[in-house]
Each structure stands twice: as C-alpha cells, then as structure tokens.
N, C-alpha and C. Protein backbone atom coordinates (compact mmCIF):
# COMPACT_ATOMS: atom_id res chain seq x y z
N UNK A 1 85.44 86.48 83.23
CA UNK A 1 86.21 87.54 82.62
C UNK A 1 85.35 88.77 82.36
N UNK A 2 84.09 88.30 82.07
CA UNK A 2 83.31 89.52 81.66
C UNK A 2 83.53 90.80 82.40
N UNK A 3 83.23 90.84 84.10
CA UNK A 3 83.22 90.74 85.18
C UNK A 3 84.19 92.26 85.56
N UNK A 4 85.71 92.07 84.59
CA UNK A 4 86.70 92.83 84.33
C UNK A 4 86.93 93.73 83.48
N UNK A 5 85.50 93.99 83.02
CA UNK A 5 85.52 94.95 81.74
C UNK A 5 85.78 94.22 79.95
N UNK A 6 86.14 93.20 80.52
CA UNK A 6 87.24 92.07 79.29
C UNK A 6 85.33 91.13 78.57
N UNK A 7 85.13 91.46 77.59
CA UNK A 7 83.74 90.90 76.87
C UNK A 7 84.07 89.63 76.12
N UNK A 8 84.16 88.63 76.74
CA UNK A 8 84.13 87.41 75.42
C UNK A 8 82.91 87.36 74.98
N UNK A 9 83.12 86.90 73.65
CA UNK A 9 82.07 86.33 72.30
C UNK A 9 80.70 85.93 72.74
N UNK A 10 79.74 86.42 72.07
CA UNK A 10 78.30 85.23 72.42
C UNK A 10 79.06 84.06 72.49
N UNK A 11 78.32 83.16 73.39
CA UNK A 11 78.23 81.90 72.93
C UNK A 11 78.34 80.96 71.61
N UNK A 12 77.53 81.85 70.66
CA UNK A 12 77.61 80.94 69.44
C UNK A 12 79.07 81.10 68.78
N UNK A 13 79.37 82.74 68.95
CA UNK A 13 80.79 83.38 68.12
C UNK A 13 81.73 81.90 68.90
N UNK A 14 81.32 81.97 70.13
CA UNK A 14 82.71 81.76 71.16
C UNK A 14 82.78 80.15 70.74
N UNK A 15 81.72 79.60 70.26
CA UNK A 15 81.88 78.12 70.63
C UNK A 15 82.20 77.38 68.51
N UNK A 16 81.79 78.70 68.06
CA UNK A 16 82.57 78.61 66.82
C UNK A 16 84.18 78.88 66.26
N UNK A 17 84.42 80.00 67.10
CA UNK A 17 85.95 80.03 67.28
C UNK A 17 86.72 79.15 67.71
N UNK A 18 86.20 78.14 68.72
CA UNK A 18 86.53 76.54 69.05
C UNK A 18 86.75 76.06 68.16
N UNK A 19 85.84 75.52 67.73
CA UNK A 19 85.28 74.51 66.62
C UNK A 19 86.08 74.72 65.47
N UNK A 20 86.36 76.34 64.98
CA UNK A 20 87.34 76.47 63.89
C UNK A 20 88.57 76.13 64.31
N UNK A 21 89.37 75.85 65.08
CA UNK A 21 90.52 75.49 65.33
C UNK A 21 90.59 74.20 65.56
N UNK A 22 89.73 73.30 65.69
CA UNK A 22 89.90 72.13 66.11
C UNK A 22 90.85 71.34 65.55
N UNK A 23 91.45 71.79 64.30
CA UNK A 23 92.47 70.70 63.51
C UNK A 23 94.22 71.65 64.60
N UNK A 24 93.78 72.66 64.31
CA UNK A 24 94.83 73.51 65.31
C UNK A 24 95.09 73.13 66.38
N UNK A 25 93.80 72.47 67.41
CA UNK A 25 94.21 71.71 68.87
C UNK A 25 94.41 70.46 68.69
N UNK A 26 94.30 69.72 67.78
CA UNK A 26 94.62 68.57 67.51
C UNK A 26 96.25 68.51 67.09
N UNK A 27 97.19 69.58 66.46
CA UNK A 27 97.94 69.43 66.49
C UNK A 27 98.73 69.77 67.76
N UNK A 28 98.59 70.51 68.43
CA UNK A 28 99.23 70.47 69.57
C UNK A 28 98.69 69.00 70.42
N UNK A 29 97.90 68.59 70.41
CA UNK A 29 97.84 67.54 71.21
C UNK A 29 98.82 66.22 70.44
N UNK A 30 98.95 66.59 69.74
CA UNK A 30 99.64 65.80 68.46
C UNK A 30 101.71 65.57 69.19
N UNK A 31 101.67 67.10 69.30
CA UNK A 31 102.77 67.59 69.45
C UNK A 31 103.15 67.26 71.35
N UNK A 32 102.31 67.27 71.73
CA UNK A 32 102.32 66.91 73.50
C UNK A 32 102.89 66.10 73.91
N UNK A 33 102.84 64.88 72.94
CA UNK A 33 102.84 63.49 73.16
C UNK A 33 104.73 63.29 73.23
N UNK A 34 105.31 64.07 72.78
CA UNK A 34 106.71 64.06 72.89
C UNK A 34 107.38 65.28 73.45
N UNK A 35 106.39 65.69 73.92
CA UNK A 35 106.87 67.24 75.08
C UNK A 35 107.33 66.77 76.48
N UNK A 36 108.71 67.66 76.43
CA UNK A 36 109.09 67.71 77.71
C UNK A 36 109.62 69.56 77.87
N UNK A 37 109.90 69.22 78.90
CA UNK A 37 110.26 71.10 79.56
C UNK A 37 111.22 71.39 78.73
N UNK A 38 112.77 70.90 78.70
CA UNK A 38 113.44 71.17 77.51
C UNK A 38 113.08 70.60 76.30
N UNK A 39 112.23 69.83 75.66
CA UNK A 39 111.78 69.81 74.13
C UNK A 39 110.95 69.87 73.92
N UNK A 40 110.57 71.10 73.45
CA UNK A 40 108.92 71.75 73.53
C UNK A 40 109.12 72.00 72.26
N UNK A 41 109.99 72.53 71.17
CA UNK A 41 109.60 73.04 70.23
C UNK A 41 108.33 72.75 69.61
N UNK A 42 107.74 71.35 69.28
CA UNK A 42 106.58 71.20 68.83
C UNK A 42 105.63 71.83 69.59
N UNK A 43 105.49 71.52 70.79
CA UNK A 43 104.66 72.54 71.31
C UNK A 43 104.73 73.62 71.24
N UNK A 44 105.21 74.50 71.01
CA UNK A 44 105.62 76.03 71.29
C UNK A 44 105.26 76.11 69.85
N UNK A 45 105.52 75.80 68.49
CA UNK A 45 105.25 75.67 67.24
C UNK A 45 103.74 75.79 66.90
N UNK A 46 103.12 75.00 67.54
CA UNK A 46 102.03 74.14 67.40
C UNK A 46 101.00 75.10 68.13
N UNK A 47 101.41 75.40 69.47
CA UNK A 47 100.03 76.25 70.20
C UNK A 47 100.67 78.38 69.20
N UNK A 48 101.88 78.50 68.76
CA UNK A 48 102.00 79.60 68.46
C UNK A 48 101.13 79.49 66.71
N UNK A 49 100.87 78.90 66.46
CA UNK A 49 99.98 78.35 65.08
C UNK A 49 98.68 78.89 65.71
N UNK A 50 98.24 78.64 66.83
CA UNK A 50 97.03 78.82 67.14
C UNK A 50 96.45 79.67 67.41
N UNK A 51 97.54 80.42 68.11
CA UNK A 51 97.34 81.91 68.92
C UNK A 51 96.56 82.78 68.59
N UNK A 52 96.90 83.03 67.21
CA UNK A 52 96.31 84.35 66.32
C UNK A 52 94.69 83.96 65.85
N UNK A 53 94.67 82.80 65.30
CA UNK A 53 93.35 82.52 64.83
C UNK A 53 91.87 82.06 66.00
N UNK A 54 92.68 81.94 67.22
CA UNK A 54 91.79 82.00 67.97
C UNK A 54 91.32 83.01 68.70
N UNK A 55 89.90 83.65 68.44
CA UNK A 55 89.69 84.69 68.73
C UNK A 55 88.35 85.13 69.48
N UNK A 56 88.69 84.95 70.91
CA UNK A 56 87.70 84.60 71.99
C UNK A 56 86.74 86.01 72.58
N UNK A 57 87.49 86.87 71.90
CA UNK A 57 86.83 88.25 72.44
C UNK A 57 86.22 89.10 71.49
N UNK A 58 85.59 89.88 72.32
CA UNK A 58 84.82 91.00 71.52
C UNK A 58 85.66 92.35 71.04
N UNK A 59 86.71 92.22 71.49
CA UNK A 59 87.48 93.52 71.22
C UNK A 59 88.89 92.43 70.46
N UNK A 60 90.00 93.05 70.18
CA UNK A 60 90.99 92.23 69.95
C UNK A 60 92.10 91.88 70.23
N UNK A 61 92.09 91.98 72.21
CA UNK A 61 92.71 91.15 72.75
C UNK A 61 92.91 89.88 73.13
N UNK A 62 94.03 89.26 72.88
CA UNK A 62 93.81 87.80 72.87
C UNK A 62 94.48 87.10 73.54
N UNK A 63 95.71 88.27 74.50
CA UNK A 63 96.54 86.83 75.51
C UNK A 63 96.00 86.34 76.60
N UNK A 64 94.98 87.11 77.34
CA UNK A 64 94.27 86.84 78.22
C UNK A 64 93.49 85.55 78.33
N UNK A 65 92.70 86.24 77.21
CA UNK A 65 91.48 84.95 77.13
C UNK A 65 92.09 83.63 75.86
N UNK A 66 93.10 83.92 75.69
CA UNK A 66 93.59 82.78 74.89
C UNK A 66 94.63 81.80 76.00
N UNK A 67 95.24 82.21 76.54
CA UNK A 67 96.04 81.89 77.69
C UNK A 67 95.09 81.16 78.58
N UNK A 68 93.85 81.56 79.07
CA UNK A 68 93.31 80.84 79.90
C UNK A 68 92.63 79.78 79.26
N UNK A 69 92.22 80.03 78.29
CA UNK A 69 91.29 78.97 77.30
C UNK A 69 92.16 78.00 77.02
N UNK A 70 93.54 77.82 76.54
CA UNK A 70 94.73 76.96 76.65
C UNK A 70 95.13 76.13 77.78
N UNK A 71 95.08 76.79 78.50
CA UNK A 71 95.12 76.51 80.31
C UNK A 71 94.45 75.41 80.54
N UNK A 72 93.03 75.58 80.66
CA UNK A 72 91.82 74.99 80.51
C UNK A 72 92.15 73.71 79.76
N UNK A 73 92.39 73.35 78.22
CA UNK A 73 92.53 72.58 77.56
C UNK A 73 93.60 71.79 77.97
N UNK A 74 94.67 72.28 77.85
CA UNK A 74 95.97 71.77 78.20
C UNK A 74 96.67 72.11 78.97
N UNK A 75 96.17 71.93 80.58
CA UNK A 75 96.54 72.52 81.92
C UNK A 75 98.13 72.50 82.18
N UNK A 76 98.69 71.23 81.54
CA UNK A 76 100.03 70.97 81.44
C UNK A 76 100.99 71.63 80.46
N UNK A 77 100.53 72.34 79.64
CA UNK A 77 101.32 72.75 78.64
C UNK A 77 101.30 74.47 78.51
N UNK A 78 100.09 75.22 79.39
CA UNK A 78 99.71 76.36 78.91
C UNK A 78 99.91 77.16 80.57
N UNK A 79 99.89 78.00 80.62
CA UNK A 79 100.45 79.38 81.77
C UNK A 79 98.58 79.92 81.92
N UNK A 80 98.22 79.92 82.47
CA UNK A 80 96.82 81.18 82.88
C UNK A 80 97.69 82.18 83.09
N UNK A 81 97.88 83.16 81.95
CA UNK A 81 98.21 84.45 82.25
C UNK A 81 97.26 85.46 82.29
N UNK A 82 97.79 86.72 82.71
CA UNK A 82 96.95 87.58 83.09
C UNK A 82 97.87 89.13 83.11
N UNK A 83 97.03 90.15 82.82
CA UNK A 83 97.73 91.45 82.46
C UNK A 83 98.72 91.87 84.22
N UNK A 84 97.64 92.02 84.72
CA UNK A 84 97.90 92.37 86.48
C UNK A 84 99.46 91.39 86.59
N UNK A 85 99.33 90.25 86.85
CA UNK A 85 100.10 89.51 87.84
C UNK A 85 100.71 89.20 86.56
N UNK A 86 100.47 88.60 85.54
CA UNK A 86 102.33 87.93 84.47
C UNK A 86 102.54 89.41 83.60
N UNK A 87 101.56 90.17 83.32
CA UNK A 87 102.45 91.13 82.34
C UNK A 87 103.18 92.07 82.98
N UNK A 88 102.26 92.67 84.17
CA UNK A 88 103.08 93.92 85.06
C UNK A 88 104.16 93.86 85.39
N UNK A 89 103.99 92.61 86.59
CA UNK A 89 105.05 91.87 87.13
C UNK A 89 106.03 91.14 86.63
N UNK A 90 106.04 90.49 85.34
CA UNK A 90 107.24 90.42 84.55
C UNK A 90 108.21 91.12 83.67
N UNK A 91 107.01 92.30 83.20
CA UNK A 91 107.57 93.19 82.38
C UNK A 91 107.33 94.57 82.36
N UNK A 92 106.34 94.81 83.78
CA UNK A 92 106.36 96.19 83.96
C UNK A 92 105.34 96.69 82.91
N UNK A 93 104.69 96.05 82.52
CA UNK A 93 103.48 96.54 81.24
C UNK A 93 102.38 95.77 81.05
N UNK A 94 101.35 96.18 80.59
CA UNK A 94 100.16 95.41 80.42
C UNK A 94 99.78 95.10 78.60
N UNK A 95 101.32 95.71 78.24
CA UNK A 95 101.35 95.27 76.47
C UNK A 95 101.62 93.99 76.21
N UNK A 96 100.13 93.31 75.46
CA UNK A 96 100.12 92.22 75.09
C UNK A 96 99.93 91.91 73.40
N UNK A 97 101.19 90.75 73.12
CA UNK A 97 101.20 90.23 71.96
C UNK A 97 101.90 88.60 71.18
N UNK A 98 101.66 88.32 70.40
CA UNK A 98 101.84 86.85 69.84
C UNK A 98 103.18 86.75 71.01
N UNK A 99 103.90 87.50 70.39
CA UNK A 99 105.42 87.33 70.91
C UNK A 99 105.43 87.30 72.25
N UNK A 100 104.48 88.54 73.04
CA UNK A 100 104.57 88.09 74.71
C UNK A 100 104.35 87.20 75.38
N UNK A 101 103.18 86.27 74.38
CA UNK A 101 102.57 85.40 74.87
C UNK A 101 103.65 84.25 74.91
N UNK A 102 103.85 83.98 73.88
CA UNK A 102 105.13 82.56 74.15
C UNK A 102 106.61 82.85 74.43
N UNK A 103 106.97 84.61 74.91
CA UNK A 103 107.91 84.47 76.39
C UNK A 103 107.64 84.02 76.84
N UNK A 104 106.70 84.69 77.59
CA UNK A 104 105.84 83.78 78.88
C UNK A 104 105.78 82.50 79.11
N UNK A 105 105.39 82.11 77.77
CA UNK A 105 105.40 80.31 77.90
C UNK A 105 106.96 79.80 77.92
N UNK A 106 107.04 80.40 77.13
CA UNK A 106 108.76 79.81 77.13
C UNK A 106 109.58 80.22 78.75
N UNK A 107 109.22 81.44 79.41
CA UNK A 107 109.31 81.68 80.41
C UNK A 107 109.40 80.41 81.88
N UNK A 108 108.06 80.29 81.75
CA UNK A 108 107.62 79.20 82.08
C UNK A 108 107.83 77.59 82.10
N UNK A 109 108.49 77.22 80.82
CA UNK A 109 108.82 75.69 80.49
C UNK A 109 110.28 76.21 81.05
N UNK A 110 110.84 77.54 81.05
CA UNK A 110 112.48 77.45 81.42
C UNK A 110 112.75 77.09 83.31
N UNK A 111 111.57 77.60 83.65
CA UNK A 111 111.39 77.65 85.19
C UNK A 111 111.02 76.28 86.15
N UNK A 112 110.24 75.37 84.98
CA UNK A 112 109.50 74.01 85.10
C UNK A 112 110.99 73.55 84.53
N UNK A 113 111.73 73.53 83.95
CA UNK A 113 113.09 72.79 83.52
C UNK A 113 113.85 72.61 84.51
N UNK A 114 114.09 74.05 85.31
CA UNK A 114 114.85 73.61 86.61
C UNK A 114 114.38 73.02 87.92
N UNK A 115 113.39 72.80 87.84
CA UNK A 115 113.11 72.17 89.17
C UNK A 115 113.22 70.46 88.32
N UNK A 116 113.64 69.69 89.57
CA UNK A 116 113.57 68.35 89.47
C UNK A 116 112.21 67.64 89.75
N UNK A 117 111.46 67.25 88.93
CA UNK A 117 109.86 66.47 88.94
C UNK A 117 108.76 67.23 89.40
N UNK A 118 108.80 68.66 88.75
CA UNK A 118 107.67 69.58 89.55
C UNK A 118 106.53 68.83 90.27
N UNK A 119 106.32 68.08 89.42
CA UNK A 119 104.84 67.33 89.63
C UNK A 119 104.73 67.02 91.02
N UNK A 120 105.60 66.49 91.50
CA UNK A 120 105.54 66.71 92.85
C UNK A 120 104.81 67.68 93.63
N UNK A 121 104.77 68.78 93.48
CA UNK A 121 104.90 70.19 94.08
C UNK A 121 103.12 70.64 93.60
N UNK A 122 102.88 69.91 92.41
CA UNK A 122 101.43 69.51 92.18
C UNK A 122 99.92 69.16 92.57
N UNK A 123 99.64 69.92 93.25
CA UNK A 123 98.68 68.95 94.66
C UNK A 123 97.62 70.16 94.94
N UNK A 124 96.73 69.75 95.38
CA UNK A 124 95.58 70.72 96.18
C UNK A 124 94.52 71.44 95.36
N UNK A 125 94.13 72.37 96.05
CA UNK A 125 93.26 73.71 94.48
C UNK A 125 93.98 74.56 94.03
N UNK A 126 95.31 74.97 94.66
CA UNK A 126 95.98 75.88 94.38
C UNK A 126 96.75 75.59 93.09
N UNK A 127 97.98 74.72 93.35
CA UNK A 127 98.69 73.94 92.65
C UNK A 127 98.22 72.92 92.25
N UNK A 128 97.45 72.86 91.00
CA UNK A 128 97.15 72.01 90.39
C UNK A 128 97.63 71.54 89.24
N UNK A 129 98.67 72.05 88.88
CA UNK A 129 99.72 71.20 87.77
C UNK A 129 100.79 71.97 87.58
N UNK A 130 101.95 71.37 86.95
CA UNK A 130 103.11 72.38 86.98
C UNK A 130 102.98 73.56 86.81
N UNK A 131 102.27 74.19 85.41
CA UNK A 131 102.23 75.70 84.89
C UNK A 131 101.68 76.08 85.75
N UNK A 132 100.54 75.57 86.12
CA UNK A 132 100.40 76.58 87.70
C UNK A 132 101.13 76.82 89.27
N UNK A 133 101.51 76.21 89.02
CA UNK A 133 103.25 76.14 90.13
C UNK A 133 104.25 77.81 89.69
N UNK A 134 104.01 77.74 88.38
CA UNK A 134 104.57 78.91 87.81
C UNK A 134 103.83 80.42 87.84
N UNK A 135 102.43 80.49 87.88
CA UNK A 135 101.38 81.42 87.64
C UNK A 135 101.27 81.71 88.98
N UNK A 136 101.27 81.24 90.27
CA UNK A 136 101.11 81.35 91.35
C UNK A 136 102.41 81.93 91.95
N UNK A 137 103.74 81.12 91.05
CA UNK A 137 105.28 82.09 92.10
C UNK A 137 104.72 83.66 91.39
N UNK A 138 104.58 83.65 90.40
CA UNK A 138 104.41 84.98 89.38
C UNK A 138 103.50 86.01 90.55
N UNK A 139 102.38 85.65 90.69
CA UNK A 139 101.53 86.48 91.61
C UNK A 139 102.24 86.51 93.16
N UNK A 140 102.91 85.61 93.26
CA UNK A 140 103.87 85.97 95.13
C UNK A 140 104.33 86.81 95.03
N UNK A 141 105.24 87.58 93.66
CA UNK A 141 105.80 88.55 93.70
C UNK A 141 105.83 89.77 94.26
C-alpha cells in the first residue's frame, strides 16, 4: 500500500492497533460461526464495531486498509476494497466512510446470496473465495 501514496503505521503502531482489537476480532469470529449470505446481521454488527477503532494508517483513512486487513483475516466474510475499482466504479467517487464501507459489504453478501454455492466458482489465485468472486466482477467493469 505504501507504494500508492497510502502510509500505514510503523510496525509497532500497526501491530498494536491489532492487538487492541483483539476482543473486537474475536467477536466477529464469534459471530461467523452462524453466518450465512442472507444472515449476516451478526456479522455486519460485529465487523461494523470494529471498523472505526481500527486504525491502520498514518493519515485517517480507513476503508482501504481496513477492508484489506479484514480480507486477510476473514477472507470469507470481508470484500478487499479499494478506492479505484469498488468506490469509483460503484459509486462514481472515491468518498470513503463507516457507512460506505458496509454497503459494500452488504453489497457484496447481496450478490454472494444470489448465486447458488458460490464456492464453487472458488478456485485458482484469482478466485480465491467467494468475496473475491465479488471484488474481481467489480474490477471487470
């Protein structure tokens, strides 16, 4: 990310901002365990609890690098979004906030609802789990 102008945390900031949430990822993992595409509320509850207090950057944007850091953790439950390809392209803007962030997700679990057993569709480096089935139609656009 650096790479993009986008500065995450030293190391120490970054791996403490972890560490402070850990009761926070524990509840979403908490909440996983009875997630499906249509009954997410716990999830959607649970990672929107998290959103704000996790704070991966040097400046104070946070859907980016919170979105991917989610991703990462919970490949099945979280979108790798990105300003370029999910904000432009969905909404014509690169304005990011709590609320954009779990459209998106919610976006996403509505899109994974209609297909029958995404997981299927799951496979390779590309597609490597449903939400990314979703992050990838997003960038075909």
């Amino acid at each position: 990310m650096n790479s993009r102008g986008a500065k995450l945390k030293d190391y120490v900031d970054f791996k403490s901002a972890l560490q402070g949430n850990t009761a926070a990822f524990q509840t979403v993992e908490a909440a996983a365990a009875a997630f499906t595409w249509t009954s997410r509320g716990g999830v959607v509850q649970s990672i929107s609890a998290l959103y704000n207090p996790l704070a991966l950057m040097k400046t104070s944007g946070k859907l980016v690098s919170n979105a991917k850091c989610l991703h990462y953790i919970f490949p099945d439950l979280c979108l790798p979004m990105d300003r370029t390809n999910t904000l432009q392209k969905l909404y014509g803007n690169t304005y990011e906030s709590a609320a954009r962030f779990l459209d998106v997700l919610e976006f996403g679990y509505d899109v994974l609802a209609g297909i029958q057993n995404p997981q299927q569709y799951a496979h390779g480096s590309w597609n490597t789990c449903p939400t990314k089935l979703v992050d990838n139609a997003i960038i075909l656009l």
